[in-house]
C-alpha atoms as a PDB file:
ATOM      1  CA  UNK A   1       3.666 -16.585 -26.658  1.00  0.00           C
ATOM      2  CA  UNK A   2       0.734 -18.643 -27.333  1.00  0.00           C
ATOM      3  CA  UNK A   3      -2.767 -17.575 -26.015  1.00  0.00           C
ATOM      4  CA  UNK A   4      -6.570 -18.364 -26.818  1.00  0.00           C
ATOM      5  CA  UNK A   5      -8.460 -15.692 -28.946  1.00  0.00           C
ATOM      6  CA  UNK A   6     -11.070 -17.877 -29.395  1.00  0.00           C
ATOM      7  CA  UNK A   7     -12.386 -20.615 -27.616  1.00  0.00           C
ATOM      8  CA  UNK A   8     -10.793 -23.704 -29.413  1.00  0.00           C
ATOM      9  CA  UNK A   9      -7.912 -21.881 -31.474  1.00  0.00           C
ATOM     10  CA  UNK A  10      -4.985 -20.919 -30.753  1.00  0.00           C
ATOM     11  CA  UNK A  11      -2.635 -18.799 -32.703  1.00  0.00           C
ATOM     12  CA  UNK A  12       1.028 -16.751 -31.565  1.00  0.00           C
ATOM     13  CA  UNK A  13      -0.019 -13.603 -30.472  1.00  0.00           C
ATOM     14  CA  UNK A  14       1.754 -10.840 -28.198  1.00  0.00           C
ATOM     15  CA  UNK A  15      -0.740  -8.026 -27.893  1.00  0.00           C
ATOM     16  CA  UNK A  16      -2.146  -8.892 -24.585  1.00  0.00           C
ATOM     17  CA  UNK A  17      -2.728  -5.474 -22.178  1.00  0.00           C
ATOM     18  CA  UNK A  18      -3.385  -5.154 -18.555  1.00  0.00           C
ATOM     19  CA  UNK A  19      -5.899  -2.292 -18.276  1.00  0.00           C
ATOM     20  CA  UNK A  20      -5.623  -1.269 -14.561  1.00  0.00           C
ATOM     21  CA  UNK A  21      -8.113   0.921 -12.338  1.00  0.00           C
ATOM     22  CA  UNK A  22      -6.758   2.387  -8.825  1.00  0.00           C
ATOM     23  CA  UNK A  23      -8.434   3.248  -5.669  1.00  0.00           C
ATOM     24  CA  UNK A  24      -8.059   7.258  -6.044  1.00  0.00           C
ATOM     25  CA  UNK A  25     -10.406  10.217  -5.734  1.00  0.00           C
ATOM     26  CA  UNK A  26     -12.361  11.079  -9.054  1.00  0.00           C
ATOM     27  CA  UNK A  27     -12.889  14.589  -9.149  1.00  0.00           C
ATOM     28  CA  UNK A  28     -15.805  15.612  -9.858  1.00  0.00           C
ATOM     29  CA  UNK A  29     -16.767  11.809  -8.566  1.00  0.00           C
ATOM     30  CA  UNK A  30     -17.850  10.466  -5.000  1.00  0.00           C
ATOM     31  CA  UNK A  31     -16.303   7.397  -3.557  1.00  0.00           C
ATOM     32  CA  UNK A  32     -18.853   4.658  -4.847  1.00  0.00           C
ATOM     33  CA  UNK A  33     -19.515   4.227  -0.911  1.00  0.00           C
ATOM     34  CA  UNK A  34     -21.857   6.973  -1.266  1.00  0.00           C
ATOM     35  CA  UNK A  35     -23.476   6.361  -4.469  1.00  0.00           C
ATOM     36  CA  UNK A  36     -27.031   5.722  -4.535  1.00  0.00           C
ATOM     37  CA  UNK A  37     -27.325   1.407  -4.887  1.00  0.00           C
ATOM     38  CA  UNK A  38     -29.297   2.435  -7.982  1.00  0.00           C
ATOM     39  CA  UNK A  39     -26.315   4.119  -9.504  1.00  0.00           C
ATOM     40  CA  UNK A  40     -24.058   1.606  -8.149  1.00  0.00           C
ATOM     41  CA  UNK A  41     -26.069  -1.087 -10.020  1.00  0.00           C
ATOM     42  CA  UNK A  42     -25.861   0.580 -13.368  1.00  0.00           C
ATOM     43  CA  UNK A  43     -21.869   1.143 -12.760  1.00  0.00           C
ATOM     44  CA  UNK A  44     -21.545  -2.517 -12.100  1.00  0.00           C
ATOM     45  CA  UNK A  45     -23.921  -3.923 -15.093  1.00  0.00           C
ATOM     46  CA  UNK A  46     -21.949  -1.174 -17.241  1.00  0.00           C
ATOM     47  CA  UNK A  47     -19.028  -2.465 -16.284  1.00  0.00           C
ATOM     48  CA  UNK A  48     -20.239  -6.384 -16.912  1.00  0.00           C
ATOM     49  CA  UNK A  49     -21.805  -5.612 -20.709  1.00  0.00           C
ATOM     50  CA  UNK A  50     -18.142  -4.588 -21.148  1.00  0.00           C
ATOM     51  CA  UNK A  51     -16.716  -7.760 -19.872  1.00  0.00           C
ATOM     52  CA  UNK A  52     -19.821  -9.497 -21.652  1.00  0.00           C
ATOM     53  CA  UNK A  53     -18.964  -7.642 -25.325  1.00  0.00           C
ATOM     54  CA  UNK A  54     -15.060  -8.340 -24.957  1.00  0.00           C
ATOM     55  CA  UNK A  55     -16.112 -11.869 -24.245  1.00  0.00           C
ATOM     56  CA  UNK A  56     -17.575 -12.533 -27.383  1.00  0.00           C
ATOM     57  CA  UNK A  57     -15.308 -11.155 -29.376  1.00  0.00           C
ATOM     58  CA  UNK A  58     -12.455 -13.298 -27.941  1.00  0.00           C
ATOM     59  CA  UNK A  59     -10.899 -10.149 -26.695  1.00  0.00           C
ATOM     60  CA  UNK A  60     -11.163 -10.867 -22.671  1.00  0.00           C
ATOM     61  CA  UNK A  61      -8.827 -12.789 -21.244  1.00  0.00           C
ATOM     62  CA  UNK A  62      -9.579 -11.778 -17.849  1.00  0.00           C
ATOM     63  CA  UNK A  63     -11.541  -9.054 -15.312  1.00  0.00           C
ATOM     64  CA  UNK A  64     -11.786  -8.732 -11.673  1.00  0.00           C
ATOM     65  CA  UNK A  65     -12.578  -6.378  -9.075  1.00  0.00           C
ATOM     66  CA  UNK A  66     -10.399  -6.748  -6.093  1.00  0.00           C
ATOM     67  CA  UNK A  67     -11.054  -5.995  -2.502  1.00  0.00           C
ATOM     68  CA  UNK A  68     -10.785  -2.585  -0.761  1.00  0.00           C
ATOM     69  CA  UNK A  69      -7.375  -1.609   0.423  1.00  0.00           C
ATOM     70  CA  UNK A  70      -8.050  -2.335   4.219  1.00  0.00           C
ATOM     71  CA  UNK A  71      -7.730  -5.820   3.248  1.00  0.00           C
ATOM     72  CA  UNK A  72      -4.894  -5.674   1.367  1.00  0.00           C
ATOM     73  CA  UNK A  73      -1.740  -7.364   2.749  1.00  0.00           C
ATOM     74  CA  UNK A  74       1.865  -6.336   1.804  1.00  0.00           C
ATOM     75  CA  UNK A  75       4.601  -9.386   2.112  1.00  0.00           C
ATOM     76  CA  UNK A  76       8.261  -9.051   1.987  1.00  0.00           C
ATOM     77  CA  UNK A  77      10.872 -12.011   2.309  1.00  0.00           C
ATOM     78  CA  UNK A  78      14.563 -12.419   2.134  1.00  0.00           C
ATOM     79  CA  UNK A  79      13.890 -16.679   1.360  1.00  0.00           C
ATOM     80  CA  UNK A  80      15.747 -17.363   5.116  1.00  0.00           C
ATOM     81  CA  UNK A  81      13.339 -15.754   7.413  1.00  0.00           C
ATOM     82  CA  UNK A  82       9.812 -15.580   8.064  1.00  0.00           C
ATOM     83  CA  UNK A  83       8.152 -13.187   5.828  1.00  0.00           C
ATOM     84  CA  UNK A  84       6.860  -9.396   7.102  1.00  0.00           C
ATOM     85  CA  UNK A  85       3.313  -8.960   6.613  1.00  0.00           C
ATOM     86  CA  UNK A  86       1.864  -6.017   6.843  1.00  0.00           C
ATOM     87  CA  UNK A  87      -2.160  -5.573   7.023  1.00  0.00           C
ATOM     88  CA  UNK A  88      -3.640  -2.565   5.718  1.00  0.00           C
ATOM     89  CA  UNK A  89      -5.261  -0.231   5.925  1.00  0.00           C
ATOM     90  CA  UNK A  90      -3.042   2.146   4.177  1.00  0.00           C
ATOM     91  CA  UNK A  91      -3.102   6.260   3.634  1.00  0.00           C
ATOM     92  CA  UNK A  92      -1.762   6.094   0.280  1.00  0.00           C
ATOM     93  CA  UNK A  93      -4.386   3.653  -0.631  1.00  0.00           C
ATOM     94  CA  UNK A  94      -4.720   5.979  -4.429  1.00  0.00           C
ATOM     95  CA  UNK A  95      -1.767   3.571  -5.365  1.00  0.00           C
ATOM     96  CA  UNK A  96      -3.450   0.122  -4.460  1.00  0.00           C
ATOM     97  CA  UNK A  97      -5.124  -1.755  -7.487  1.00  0.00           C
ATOM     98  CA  UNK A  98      -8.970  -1.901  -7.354  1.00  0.00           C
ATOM     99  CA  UNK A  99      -9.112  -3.863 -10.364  1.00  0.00           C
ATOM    100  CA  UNK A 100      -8.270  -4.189 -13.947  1.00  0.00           C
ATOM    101  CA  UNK A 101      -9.234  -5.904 -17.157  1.00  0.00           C
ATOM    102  CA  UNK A 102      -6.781  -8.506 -19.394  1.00  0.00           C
ATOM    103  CA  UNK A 103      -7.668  -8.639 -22.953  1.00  0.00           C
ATOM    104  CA  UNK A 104      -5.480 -10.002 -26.400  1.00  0.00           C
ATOM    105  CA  UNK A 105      -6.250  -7.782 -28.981  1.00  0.00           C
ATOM    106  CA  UNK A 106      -5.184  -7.106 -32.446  1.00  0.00           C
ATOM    107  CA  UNK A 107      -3.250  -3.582 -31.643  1.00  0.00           C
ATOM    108  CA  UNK A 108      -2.221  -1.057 -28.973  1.00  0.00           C
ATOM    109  CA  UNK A 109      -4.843   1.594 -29.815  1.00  0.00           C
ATOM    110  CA  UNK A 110      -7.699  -1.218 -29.491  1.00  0.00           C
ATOM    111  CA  UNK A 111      -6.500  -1.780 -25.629  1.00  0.00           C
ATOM    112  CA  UNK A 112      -6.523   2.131 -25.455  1.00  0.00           C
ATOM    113  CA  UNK A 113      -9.910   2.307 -27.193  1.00  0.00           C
ATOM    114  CA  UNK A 114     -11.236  -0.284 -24.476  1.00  0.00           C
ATOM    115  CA  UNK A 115      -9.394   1.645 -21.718  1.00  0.00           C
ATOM    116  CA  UNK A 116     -11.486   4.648 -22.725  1.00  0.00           C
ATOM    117  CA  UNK A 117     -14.646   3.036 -22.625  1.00  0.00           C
ATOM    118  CA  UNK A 118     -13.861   1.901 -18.758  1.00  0.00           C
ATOM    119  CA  UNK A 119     -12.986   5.420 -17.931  1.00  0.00           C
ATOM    120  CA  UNK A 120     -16.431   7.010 -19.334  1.00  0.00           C
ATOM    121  CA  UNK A 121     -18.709   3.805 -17.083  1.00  0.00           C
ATOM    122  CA  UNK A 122     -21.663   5.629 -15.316  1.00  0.00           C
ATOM    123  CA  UNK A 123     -21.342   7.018 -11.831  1.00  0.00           C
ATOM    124  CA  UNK A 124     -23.889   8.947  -9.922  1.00  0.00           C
ATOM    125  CA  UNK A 125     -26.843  10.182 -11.844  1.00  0.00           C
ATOM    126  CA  UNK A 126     -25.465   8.370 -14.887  1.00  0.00           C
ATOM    127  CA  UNK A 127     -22.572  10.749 -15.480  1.00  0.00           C
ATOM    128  CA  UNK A 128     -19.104   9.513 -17.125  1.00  0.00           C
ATOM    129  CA  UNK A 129     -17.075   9.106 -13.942  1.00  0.00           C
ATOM    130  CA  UNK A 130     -13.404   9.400 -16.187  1.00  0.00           C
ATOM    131  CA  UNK A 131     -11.684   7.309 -13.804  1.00  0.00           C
ATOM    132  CA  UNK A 132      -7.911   6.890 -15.292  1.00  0.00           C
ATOM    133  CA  UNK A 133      -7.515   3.659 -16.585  1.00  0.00           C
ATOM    134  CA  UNK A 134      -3.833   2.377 -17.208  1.00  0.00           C
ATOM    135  CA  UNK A 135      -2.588   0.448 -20.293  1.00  0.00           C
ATOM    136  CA  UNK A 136      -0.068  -1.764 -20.113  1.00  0.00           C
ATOM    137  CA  UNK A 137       1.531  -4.287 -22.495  1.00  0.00           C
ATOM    138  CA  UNK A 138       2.001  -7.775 -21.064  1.00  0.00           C
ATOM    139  CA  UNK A 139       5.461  -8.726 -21.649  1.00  0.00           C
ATOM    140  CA  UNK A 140       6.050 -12.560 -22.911  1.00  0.00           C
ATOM    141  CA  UNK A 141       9.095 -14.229 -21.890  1.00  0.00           C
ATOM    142  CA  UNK A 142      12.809 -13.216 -23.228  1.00  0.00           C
ATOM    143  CA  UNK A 143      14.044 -14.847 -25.964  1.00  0.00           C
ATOM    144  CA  UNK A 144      16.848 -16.785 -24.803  1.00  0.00           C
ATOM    145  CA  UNK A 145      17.810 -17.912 -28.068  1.00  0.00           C
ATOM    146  CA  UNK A 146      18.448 -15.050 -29.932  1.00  0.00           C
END
């Protein structure tokens, strides 16, 4: 597959990782909805010199926070019939994305090495919140002709 490492170049390259955060309890961790706005701020400028630093390097492809599960919307079609929507908000709402980081980088252990650096962003007081952070390869498209 052919992506961007830098802005201007372009080179085959297939070591693109999805590094995925979840809405789920932290133990140890509040919910961020009752974090002091001071310790909310550092999270969020934390997590922004990361996004910042990855930039730079030509590492980030991508980042974005998504909204809270209550918004969320589930869609399933059969392609004759109107689809079923369902609106949240959901109990299991651990499973539901919350946000994740794309980056191309040169190896596996650099996308875990990034994934660890996500999981030890400040949380109240400052503290490494350890959220899990999940790694996983991008897959490029089969190759038909082989």
């Amino acid at each position: 597959m052919w992506v961007g490492r830098h802005p201007g170049v372009w080179e085959e390259h297939d070591m693109r990782f999805m590094l995925l955060q979840y809405y789920e309890q932290i133990e140890g961790c509040p919910p961020m909805t009752e974090w002091d706005p001071e310790d909310v701020a550092g999270h969020i400028d934390f997590q922004q010199r990361v996004n910042d630093e990855l930039a730079e390097t030509g590492e980030l492809v991508d980042a974005q926070g998504l909204a809270a599960p209550e918004l969320a919307r589930f869609v399933v079609a059969d392609g004759a019939s109107a689809p079923v929507v369902t609106d949240g908000p959901y109990p299991e709402s651990r499973e539901l994305l919350a946000g994740f980081r794309m980056v191309d980088v040169d190896s596996a252990e650099r996308a875990v090495e990034i994934a660890a650096r996500a999981s030890a962003a400040p949380g109240p007081g400052g503290a490494p919140i350890r959220q899990p952070i999940e790694v996983r390869q991008v897959m490029g498209p089969p190759d038909l002709d082989g």
